[in-house]
C-alpha atoms as a PDB file:
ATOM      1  CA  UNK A   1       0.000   0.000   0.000  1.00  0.00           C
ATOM      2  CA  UNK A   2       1.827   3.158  -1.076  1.00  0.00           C
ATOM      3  CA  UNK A   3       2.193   5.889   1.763  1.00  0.00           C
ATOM      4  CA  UNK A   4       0.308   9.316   1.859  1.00  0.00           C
ATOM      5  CA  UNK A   5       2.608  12.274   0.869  1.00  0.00           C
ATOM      6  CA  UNK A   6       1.846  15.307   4.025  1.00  0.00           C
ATOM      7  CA  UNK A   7      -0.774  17.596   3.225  1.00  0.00           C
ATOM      8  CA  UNK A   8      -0.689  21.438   4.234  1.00  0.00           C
ATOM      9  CA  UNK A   9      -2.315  22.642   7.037  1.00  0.00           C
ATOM     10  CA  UNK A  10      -3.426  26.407   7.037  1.00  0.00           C
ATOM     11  CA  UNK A  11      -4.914  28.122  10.247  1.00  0.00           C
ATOM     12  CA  UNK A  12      -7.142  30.965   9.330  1.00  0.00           C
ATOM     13  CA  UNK A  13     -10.503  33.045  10.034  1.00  0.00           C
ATOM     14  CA  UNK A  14     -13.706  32.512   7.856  1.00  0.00           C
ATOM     15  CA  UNK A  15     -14.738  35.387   5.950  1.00  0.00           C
ATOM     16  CA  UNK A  16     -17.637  33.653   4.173  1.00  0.00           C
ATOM     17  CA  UNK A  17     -19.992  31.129   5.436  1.00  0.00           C
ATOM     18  CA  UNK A  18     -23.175  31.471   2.948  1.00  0.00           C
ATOM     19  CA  UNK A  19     -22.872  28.611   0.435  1.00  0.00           C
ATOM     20  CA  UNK A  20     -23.901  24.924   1.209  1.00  0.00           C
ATOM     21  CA  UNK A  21     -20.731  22.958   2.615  1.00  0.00           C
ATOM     22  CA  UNK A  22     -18.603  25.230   2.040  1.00  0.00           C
ATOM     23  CA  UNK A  23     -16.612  28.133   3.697  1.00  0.00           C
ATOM     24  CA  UNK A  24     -13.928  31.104   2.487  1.00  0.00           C
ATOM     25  CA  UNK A  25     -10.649  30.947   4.882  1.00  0.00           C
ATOM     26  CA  UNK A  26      -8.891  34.059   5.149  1.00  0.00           C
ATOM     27  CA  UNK A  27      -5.229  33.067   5.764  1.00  0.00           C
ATOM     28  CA  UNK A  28      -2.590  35.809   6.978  1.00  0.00           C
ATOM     29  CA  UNK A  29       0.774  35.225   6.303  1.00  0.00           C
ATOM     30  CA  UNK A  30       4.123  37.072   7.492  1.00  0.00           C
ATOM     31  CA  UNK A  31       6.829  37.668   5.050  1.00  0.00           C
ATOM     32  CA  UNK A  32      10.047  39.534   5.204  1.00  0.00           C
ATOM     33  CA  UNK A  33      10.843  41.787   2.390  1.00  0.00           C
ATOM     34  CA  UNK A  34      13.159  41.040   0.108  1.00  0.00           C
ATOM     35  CA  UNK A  35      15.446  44.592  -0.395  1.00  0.00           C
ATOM     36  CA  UNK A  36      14.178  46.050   2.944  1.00  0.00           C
ATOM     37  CA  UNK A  37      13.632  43.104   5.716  1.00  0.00           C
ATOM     38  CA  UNK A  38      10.173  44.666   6.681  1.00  0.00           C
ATOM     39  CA  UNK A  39       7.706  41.824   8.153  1.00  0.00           C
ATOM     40  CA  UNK A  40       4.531  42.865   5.390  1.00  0.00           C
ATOM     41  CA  UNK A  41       1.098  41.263   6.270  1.00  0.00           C
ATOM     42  CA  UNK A  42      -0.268  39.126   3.023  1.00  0.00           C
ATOM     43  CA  UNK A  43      -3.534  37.380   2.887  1.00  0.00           C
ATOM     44  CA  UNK A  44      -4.905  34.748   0.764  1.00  0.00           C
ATOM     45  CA  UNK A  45      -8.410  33.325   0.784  1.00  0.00           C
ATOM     46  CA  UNK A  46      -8.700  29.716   0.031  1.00  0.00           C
ATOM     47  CA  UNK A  47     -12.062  27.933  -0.491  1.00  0.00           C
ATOM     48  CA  UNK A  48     -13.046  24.812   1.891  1.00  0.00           C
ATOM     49  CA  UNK A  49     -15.546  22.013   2.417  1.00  0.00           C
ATOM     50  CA  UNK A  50     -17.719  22.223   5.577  1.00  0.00           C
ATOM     51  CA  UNK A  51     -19.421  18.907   5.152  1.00  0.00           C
ATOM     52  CA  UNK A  52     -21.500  19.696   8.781  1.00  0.00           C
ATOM     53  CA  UNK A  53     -22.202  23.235   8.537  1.00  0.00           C
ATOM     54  CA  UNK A  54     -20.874  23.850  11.846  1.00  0.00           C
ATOM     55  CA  UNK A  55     -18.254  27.062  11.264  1.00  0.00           C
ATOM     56  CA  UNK A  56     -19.826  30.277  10.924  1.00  0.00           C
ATOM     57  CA  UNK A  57     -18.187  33.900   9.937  1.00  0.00           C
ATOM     58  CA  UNK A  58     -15.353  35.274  12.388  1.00  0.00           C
ATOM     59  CA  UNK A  59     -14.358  31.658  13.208  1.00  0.00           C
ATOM     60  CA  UNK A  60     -10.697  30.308  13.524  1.00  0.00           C
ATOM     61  CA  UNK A  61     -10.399  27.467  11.466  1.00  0.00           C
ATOM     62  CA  UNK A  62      -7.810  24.830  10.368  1.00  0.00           C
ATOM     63  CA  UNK A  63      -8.293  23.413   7.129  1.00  0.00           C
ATOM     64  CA  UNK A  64      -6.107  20.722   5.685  1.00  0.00           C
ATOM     65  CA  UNK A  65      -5.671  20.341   1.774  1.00  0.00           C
ATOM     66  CA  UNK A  66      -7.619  17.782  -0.113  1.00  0.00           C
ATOM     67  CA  UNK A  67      -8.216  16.119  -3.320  1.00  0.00           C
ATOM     68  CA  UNK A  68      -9.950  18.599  -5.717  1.00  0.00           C
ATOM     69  CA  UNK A  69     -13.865  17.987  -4.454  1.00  0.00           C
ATOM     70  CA  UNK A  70     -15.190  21.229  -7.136  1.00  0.00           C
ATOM     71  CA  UNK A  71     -13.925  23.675  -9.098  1.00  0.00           C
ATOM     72  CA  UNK A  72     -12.143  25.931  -6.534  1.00  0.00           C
ATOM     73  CA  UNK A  73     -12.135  23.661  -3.732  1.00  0.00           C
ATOM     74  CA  UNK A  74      -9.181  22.046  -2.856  1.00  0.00           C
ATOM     75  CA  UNK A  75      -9.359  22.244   0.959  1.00  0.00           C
ATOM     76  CA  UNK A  76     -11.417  20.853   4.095  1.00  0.00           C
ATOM     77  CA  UNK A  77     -12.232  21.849   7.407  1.00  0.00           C
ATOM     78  CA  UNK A  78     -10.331  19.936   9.970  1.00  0.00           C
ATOM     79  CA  UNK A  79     -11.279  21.943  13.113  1.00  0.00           C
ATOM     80  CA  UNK A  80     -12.893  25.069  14.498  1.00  0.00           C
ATOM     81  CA  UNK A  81      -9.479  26.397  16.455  1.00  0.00           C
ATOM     82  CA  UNK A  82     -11.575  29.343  18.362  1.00  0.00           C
ATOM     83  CA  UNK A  83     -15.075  30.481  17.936  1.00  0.00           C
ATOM     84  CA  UNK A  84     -15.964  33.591  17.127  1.00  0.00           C
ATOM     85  CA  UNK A  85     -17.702  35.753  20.566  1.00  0.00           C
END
């Protein structure tokens, strides 16, 4: 049985929760800068599958990538890190 290569883990905060099963992650990410060694603040959104409905918007999430399950969806929730008060 061949061995499963590690999949990525992002932690992030939902900024959309109104589709069916399926959630927008908002994931921050510090980089230094190249030239001037400044820490800059970059942000990508990835789409994920909620298959219980049970993160809502302002929710710290990690999400764990996944084989492709639609056309933008490559990720799925793993866990609800924090709720959102």
């Amino acid at each position: 049985m061949a061995e499963r290569n590690l999949r990525k883990e992002r932690i992030g905060v939902v900024s959309s929760s109104a589709m069916d099963k399926s959630i927008v992650v908002s994931v921050e990410i510090r980089e230094k800068h190249p030239k001037y060694g400044k820490f800059v603040l970059k942000s990508k959104k990835f789409m994920a599958h909620d298959e219980k409905e049970q993160s809502g918007v302002g929710d710290t999430v990690r999400i764990m990538e996944t084989r492709p399950l639609s056309k933008s969806k490559r990720w799925r929730l793993v866990e609800i890190v924090e709720k959102a008060k």
